[in-house]
N, C-alpha and C. Protein backbone atom coordinates (compact mmCIF):
# COMPACT_ATOMS: atom_id res chain seq x y z
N UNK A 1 -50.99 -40.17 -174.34
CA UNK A 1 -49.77 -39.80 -173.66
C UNK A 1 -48.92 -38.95 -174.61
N UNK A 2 -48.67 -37.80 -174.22
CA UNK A 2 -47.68 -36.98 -174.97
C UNK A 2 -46.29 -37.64 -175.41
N UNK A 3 -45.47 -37.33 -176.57
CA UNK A 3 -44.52 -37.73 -176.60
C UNK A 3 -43.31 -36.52 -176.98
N UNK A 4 -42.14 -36.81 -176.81
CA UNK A 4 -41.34 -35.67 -177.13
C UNK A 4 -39.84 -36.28 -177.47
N UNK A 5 -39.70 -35.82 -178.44
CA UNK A 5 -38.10 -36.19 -179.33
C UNK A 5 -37.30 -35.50 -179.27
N UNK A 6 -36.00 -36.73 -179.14
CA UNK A 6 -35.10 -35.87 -179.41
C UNK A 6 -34.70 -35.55 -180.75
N UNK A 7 -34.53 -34.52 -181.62
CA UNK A 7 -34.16 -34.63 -183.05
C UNK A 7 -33.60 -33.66 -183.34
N UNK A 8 -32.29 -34.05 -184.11
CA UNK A 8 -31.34 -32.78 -184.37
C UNK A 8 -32.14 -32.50 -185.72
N UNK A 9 -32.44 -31.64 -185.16
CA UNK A 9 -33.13 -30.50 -186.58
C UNK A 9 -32.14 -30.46 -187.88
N UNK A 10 -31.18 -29.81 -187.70
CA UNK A 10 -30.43 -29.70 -188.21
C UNK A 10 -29.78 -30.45 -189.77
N UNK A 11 -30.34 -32.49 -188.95
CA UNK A 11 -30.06 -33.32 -189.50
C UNK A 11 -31.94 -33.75 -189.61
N UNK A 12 -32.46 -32.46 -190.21
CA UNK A 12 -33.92 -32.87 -190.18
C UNK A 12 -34.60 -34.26 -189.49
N UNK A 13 -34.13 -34.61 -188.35
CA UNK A 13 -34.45 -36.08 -188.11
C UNK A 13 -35.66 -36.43 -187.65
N UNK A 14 -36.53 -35.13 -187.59
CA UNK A 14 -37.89 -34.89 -187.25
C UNK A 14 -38.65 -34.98 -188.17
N UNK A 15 -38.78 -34.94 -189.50
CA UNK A 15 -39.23 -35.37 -190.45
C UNK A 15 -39.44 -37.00 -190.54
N UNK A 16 -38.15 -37.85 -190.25
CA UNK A 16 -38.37 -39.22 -189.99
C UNK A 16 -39.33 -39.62 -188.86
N UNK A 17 -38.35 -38.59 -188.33
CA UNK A 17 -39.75 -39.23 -186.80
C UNK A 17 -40.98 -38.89 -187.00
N UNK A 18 -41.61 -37.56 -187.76
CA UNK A 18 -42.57 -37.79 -187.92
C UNK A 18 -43.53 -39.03 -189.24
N UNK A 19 -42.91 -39.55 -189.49
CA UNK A 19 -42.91 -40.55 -190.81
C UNK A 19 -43.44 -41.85 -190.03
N UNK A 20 -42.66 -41.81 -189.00
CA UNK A 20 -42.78 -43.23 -188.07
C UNK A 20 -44.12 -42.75 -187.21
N UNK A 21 -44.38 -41.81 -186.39
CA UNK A 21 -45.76 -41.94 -185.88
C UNK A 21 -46.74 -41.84 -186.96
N UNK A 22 -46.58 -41.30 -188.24
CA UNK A 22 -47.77 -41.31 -189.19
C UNK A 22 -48.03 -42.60 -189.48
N UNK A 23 -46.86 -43.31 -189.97
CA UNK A 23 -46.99 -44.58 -190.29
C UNK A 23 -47.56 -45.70 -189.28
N UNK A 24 -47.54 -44.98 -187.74
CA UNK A 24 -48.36 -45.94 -186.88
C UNK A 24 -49.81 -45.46 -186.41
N UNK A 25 -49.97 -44.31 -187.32
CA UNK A 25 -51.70 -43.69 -187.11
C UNK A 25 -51.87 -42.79 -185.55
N UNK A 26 -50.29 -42.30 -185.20
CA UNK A 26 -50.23 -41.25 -183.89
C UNK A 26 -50.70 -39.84 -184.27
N UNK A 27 -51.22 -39.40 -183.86
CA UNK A 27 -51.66 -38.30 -183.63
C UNK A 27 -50.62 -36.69 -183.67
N UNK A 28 -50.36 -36.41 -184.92
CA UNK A 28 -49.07 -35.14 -184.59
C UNK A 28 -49.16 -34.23 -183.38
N UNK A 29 -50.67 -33.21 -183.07
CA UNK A 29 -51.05 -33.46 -182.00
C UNK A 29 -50.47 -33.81 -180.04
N UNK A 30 -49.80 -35.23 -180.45
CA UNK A 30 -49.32 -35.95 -179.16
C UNK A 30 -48.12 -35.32 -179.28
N UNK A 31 -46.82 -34.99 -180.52
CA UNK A 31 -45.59 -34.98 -180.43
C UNK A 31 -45.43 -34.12 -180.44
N UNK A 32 -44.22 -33.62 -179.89
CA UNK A 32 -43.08 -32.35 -180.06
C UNK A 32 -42.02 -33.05 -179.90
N UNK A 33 -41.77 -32.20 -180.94
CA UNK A 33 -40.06 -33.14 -182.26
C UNK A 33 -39.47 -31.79 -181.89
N UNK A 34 -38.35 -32.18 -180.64
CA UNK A 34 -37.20 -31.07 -180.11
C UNK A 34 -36.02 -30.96 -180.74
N UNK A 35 -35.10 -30.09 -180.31
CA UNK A 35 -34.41 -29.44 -180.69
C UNK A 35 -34.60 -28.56 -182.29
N UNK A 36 -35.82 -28.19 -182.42
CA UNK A 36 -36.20 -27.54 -183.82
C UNK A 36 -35.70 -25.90 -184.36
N UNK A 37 -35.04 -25.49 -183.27
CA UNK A 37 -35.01 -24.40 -183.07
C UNK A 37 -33.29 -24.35 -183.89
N UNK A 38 -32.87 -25.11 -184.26
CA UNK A 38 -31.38 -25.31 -185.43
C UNK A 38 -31.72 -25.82 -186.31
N UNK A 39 -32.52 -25.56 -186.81
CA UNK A 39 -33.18 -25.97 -188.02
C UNK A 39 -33.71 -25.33 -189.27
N UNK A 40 -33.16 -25.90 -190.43
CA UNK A 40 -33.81 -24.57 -191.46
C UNK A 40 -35.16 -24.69 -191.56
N UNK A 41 -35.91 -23.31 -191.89
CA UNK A 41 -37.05 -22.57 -191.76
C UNK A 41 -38.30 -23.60 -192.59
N UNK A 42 -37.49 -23.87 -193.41
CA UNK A 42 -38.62 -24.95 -194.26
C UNK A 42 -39.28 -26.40 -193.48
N UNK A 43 -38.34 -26.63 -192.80
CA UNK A 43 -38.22 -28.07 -191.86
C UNK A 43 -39.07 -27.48 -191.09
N UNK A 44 -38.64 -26.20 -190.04
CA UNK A 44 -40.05 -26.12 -189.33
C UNK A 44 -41.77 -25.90 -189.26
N UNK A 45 -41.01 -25.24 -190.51
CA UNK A 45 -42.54 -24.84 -190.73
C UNK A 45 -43.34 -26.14 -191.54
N UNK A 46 -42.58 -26.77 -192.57
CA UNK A 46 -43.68 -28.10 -192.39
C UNK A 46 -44.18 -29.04 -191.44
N UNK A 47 -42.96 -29.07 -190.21
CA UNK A 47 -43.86 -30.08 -189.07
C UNK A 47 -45.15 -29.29 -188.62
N UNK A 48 -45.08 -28.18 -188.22
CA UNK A 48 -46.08 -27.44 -187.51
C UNK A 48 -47.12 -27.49 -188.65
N UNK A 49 -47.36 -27.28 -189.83
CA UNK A 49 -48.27 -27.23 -190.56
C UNK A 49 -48.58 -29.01 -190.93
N UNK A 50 -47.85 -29.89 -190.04
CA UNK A 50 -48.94 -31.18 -190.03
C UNK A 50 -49.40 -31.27 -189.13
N UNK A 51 -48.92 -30.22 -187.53
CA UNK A 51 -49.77 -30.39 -186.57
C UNK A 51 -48.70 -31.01 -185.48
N UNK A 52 -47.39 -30.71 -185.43
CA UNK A 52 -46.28 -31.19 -184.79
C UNK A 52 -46.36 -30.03 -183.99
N UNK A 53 -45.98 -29.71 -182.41
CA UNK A 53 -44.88 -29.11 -181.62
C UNK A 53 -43.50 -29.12 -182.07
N UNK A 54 -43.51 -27.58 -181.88
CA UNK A 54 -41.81 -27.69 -181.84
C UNK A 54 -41.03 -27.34 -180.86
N UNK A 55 -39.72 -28.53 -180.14
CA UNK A 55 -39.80 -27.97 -179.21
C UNK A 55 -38.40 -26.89 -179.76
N UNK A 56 -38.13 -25.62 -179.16
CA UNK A 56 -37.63 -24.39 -178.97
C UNK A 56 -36.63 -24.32 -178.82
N UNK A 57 -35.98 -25.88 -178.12
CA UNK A 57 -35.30 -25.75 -177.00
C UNK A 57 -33.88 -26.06 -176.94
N UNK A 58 -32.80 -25.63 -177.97
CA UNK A 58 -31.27 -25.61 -177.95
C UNK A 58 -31.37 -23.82 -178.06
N UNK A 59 -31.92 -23.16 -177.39
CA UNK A 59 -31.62 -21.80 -177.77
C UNK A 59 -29.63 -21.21 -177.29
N UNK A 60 -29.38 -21.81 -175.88
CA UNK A 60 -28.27 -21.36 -175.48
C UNK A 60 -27.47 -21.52 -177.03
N UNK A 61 -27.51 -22.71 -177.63
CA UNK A 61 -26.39 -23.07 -178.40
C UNK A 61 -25.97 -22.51 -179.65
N UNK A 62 -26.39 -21.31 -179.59
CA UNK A 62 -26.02 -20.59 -180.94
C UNK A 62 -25.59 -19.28 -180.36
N UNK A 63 -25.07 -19.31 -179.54
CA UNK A 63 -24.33 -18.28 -178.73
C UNK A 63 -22.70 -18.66 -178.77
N UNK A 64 -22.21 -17.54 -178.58
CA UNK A 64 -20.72 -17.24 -178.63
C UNK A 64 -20.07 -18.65 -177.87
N UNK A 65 -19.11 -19.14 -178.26
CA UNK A 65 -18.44 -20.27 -177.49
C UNK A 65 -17.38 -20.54 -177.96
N UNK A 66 -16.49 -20.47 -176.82
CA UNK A 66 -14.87 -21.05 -177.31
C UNK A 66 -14.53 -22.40 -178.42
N UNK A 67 -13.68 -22.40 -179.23
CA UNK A 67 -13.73 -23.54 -179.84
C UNK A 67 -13.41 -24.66 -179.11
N UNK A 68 -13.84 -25.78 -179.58
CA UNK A 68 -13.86 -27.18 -178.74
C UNK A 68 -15.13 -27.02 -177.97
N UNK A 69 -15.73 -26.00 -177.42
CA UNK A 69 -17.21 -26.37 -176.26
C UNK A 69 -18.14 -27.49 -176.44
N UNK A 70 -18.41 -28.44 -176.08
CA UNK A 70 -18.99 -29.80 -175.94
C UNK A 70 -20.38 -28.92 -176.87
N UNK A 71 -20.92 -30.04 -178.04
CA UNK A 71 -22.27 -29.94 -178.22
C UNK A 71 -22.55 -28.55 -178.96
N UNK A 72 -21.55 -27.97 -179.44
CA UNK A 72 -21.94 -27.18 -180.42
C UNK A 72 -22.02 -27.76 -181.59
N UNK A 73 -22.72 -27.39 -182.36
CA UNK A 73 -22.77 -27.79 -184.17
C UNK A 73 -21.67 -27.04 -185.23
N UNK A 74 -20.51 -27.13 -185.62
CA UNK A 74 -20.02 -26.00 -186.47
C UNK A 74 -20.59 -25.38 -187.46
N UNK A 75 -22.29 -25.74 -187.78
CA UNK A 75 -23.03 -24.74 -188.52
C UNK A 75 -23.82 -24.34 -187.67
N UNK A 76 -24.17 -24.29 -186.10
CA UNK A 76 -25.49 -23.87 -185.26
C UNK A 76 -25.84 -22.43 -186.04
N UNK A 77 -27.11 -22.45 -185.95
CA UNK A 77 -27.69 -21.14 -186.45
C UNK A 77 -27.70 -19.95 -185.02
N UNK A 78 -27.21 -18.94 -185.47
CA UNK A 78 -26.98 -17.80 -183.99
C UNK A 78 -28.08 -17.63 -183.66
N UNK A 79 -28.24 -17.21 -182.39
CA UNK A 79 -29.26 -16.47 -181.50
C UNK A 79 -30.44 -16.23 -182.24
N UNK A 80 -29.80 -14.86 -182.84
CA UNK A 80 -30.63 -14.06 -183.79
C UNK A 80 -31.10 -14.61 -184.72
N UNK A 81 -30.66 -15.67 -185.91
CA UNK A 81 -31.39 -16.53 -186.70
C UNK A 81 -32.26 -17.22 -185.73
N UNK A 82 -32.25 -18.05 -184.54
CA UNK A 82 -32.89 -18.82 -183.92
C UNK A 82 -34.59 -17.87 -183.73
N UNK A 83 -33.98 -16.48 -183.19
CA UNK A 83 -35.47 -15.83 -182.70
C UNK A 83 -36.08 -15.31 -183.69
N UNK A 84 -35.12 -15.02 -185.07
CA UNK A 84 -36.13 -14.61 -186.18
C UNK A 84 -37.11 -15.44 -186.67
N UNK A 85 -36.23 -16.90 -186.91
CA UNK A 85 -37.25 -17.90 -187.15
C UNK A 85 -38.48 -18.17 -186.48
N UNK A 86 -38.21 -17.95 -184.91
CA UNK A 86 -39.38 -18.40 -184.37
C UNK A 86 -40.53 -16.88 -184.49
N UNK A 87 -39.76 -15.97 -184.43
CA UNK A 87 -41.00 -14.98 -184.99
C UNK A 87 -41.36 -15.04 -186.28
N UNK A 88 -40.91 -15.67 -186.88
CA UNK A 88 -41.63 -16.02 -188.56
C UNK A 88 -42.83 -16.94 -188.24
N UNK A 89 -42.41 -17.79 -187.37
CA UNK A 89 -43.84 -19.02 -187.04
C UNK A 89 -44.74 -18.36 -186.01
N UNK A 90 -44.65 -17.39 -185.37
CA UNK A 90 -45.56 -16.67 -184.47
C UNK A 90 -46.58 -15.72 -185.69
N UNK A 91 -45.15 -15.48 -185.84
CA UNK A 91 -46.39 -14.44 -187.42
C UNK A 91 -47.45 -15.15 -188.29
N UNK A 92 -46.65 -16.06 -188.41
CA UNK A 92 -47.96 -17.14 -188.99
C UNK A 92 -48.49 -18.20 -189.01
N UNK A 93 -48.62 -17.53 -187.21
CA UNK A 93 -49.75 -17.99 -186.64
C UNK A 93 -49.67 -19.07 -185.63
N UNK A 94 -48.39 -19.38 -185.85
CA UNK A 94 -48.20 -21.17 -184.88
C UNK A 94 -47.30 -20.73 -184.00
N UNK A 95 -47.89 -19.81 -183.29
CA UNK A 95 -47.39 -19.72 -181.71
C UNK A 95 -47.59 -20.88 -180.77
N UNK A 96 -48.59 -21.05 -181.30
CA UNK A 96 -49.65 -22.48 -180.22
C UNK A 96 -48.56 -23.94 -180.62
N UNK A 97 -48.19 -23.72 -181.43
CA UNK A 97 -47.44 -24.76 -181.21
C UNK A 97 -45.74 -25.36 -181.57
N UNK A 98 -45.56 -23.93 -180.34
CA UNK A 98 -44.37 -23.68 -179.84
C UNK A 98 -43.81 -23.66 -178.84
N UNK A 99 -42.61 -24.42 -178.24
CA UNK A 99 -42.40 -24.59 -176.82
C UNK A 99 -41.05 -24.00 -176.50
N UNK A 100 -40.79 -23.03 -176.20
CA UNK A 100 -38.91 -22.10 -175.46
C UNK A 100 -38.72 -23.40 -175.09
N UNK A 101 -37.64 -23.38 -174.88
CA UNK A 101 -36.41 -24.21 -173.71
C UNK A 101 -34.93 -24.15 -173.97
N UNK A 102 -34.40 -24.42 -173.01
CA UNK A 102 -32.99 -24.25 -173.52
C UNK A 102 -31.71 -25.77 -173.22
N UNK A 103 -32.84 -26.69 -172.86
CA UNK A 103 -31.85 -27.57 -172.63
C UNK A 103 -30.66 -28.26 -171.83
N UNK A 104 -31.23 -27.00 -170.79
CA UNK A 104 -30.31 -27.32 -169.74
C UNK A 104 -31.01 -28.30 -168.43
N UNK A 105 -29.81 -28.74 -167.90
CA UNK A 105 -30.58 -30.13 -166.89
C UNK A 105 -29.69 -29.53 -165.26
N UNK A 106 -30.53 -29.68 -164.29
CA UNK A 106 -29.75 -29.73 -162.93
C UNK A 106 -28.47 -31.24 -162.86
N UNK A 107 -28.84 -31.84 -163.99
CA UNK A 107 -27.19 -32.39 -163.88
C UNK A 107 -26.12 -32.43 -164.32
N UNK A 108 -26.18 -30.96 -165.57
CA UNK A 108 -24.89 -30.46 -166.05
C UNK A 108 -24.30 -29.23 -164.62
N UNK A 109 -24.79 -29.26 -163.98
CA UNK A 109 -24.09 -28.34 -162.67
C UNK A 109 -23.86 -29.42 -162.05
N UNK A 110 -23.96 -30.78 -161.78
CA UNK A 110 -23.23 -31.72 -161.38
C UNK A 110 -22.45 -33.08 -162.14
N UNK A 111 -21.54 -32.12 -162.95
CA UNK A 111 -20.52 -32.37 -163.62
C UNK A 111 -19.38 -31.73 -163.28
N UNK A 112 -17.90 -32.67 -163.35
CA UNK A 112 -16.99 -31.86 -163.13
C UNK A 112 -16.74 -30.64 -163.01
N UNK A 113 -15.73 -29.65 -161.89
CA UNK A 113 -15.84 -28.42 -162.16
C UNK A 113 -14.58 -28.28 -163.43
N UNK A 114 -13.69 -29.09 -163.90
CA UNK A 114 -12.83 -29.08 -165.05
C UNK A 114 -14.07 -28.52 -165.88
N UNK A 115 -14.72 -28.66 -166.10
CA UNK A 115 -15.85 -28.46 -167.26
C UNK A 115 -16.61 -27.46 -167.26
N UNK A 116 -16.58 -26.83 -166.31
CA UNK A 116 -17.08 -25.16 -165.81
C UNK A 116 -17.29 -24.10 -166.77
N UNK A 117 -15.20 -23.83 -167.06
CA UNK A 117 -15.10 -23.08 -168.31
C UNK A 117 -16.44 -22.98 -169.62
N UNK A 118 -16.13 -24.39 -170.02
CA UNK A 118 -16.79 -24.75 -171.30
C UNK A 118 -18.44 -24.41 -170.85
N UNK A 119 -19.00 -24.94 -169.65
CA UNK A 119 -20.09 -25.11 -169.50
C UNK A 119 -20.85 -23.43 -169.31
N UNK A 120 -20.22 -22.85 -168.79
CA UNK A 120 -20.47 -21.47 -168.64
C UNK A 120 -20.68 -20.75 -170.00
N UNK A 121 -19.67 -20.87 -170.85
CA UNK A 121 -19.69 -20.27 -171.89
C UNK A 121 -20.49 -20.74 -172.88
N UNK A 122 -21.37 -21.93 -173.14
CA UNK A 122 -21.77 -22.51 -173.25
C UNK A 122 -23.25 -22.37 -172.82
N UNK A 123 -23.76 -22.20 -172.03
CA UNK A 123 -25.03 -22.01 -171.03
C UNK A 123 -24.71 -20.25 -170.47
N UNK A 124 -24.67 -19.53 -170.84
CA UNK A 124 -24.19 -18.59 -169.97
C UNK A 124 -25.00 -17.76 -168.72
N UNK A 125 -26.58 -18.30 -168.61
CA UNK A 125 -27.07 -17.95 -168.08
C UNK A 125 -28.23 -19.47 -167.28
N UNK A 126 -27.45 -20.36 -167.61
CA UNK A 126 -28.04 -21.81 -167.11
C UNK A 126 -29.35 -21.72 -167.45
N UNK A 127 -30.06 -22.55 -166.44
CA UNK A 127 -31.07 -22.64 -166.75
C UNK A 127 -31.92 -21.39 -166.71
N UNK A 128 -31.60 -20.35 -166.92
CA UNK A 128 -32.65 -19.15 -166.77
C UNK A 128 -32.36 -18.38 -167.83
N UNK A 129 -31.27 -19.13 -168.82
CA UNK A 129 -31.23 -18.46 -170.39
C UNK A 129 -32.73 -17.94 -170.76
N UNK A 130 -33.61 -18.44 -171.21
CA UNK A 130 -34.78 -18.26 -171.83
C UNK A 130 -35.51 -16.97 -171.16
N UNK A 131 -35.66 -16.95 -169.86
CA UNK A 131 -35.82 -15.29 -169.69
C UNK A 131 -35.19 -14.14 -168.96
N UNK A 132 -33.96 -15.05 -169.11
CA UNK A 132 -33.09 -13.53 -169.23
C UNK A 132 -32.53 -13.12 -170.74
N UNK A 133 -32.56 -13.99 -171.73
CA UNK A 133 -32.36 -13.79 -173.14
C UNK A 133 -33.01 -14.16 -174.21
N UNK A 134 -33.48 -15.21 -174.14
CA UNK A 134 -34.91 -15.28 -175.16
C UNK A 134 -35.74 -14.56 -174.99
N UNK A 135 -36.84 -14.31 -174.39
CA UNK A 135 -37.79 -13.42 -174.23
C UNK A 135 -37.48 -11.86 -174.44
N UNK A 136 -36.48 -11.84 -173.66
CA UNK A 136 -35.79 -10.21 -173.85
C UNK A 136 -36.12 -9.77 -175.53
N UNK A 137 -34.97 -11.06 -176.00
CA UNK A 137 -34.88 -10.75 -177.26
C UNK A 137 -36.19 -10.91 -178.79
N UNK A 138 -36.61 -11.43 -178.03
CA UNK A 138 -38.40 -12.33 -179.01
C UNK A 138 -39.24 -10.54 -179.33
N UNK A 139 -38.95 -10.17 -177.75
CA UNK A 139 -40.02 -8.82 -177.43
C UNK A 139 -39.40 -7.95 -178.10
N UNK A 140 -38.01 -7.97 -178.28
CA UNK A 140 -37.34 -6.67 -178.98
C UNK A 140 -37.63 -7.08 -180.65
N UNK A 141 -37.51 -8.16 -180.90
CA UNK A 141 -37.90 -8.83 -182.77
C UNK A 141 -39.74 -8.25 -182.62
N UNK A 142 -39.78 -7.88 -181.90
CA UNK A 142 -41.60 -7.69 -181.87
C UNK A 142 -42.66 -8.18 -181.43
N UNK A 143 -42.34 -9.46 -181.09
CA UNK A 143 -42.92 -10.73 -180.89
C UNK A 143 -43.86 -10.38 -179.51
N UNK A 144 -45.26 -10.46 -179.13
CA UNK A 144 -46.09 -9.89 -178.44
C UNK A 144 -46.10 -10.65 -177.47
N UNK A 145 -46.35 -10.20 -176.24
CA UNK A 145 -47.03 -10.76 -174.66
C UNK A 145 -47.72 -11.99 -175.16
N UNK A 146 -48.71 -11.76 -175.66
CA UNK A 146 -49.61 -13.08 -175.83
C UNK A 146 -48.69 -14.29 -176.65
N UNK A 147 -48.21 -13.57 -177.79
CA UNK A 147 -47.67 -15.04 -178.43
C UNK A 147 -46.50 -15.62 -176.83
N UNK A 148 -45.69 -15.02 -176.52
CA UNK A 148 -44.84 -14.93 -175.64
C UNK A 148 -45.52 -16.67 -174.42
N UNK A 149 -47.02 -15.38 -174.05
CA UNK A 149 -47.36 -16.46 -173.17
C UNK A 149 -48.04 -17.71 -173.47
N UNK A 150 -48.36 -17.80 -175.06
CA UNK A 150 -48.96 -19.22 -175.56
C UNK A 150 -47.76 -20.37 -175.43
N UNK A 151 -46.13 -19.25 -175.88
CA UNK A 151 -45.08 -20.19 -176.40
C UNK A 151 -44.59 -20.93 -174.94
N UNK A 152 -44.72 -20.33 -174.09
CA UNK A 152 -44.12 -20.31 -172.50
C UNK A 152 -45.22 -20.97 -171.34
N UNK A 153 -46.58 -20.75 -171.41
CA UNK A 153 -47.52 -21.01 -170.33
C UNK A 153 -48.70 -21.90 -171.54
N UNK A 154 -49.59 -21.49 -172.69
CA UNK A 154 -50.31 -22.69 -172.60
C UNK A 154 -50.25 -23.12 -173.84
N UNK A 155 -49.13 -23.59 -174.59
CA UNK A 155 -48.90 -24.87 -175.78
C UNK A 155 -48.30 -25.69 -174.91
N UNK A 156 -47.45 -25.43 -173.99
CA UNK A 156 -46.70 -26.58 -173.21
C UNK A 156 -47.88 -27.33 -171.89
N UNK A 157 -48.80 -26.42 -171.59
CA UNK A 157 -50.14 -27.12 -171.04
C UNK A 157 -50.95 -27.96 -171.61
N UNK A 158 -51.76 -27.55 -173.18
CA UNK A 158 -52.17 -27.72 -173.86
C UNK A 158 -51.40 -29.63 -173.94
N UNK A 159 -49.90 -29.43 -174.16
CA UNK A 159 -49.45 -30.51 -174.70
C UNK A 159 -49.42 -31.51 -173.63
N UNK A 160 -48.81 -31.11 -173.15
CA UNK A 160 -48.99 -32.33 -171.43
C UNK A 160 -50.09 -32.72 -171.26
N UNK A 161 -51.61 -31.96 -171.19
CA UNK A 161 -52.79 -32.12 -170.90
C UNK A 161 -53.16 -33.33 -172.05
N UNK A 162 -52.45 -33.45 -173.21
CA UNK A 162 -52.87 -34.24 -174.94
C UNK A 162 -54.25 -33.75 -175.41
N UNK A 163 -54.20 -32.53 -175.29
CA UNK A 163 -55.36 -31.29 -175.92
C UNK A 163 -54.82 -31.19 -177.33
């Protein structure tokens, strides 16, 4: 059975978590240790080189946002750090085990509309951030069709399937 974490990168907490399935003989393989995508470059690239998923997926959150917006980090890494990094791990080589997302749920649109403001600016393209602005931007860093469709159509197959 696949598994998938939540872990603020950030606060490398994916490193622990991966500590705890090693320590129970899980398979890196099974996991993707999310939110990796706010995370410094060293952190990611050692999970993936034990064989971890990463998942992709706080991309909205390093985008422009009013101060106070729920769930920002006051160090989030921008956009552009976010997609360089991940074209650093495409370049070498661990496209396959990479998953986009952006984190958004059909039940932050059923949340207060007081919360709109924030949420908009915040998400600015909801759930369809990732290809109206990730991808855009991956293809303009260079980043090819194929890696594109390993990161988007089959590492996230691959992983569900526990291939």
């Amino acid at each position: 059975m696949p598994i998938t974490t939540h872990a603020p990168g950030a606060e490398r907490i994916g490193d622990k978590q991966a500590a705890i399935f090693e320590s129970e003989g899980l398979s890196a393989a099974k996991v993707c240790i999310g939110h990796s995508d706010n995370s410094p470059a060293d952190y990611q690239r050692g999970l993936v080189m034990r064989g971890y998923y990463l998942g992709m997926d706080q991309l909205p959150r390093g985008g422009p946002a009013p101060p106070g917006t729920p769930l920002q980090a006051p160090n989030a890494l921008t956009w552009a750090q976010r997609y360089s990094q991940i074209k650093t791990l495409v370049d070498a080589g661990f496209a396959n085990r990479l998953m986009l997302g952006n984190d958004h749920s059909i039940a932050m649109s059923l949340q207060p509309t007081a919360a709109d403001r924030l949420r908009v600016a915040q998400y600015p393209d909801g759930i369809l951030f990732v290809t109206r602005k990730a991808l855009p931007a991956l293809r303009q860093a260079g980043v090819s069709e194929q890696a594109i469709r390993t990161m988007t159509v089959e590492a996230p197959r691959r992983f569900f399937a526990g291939a």
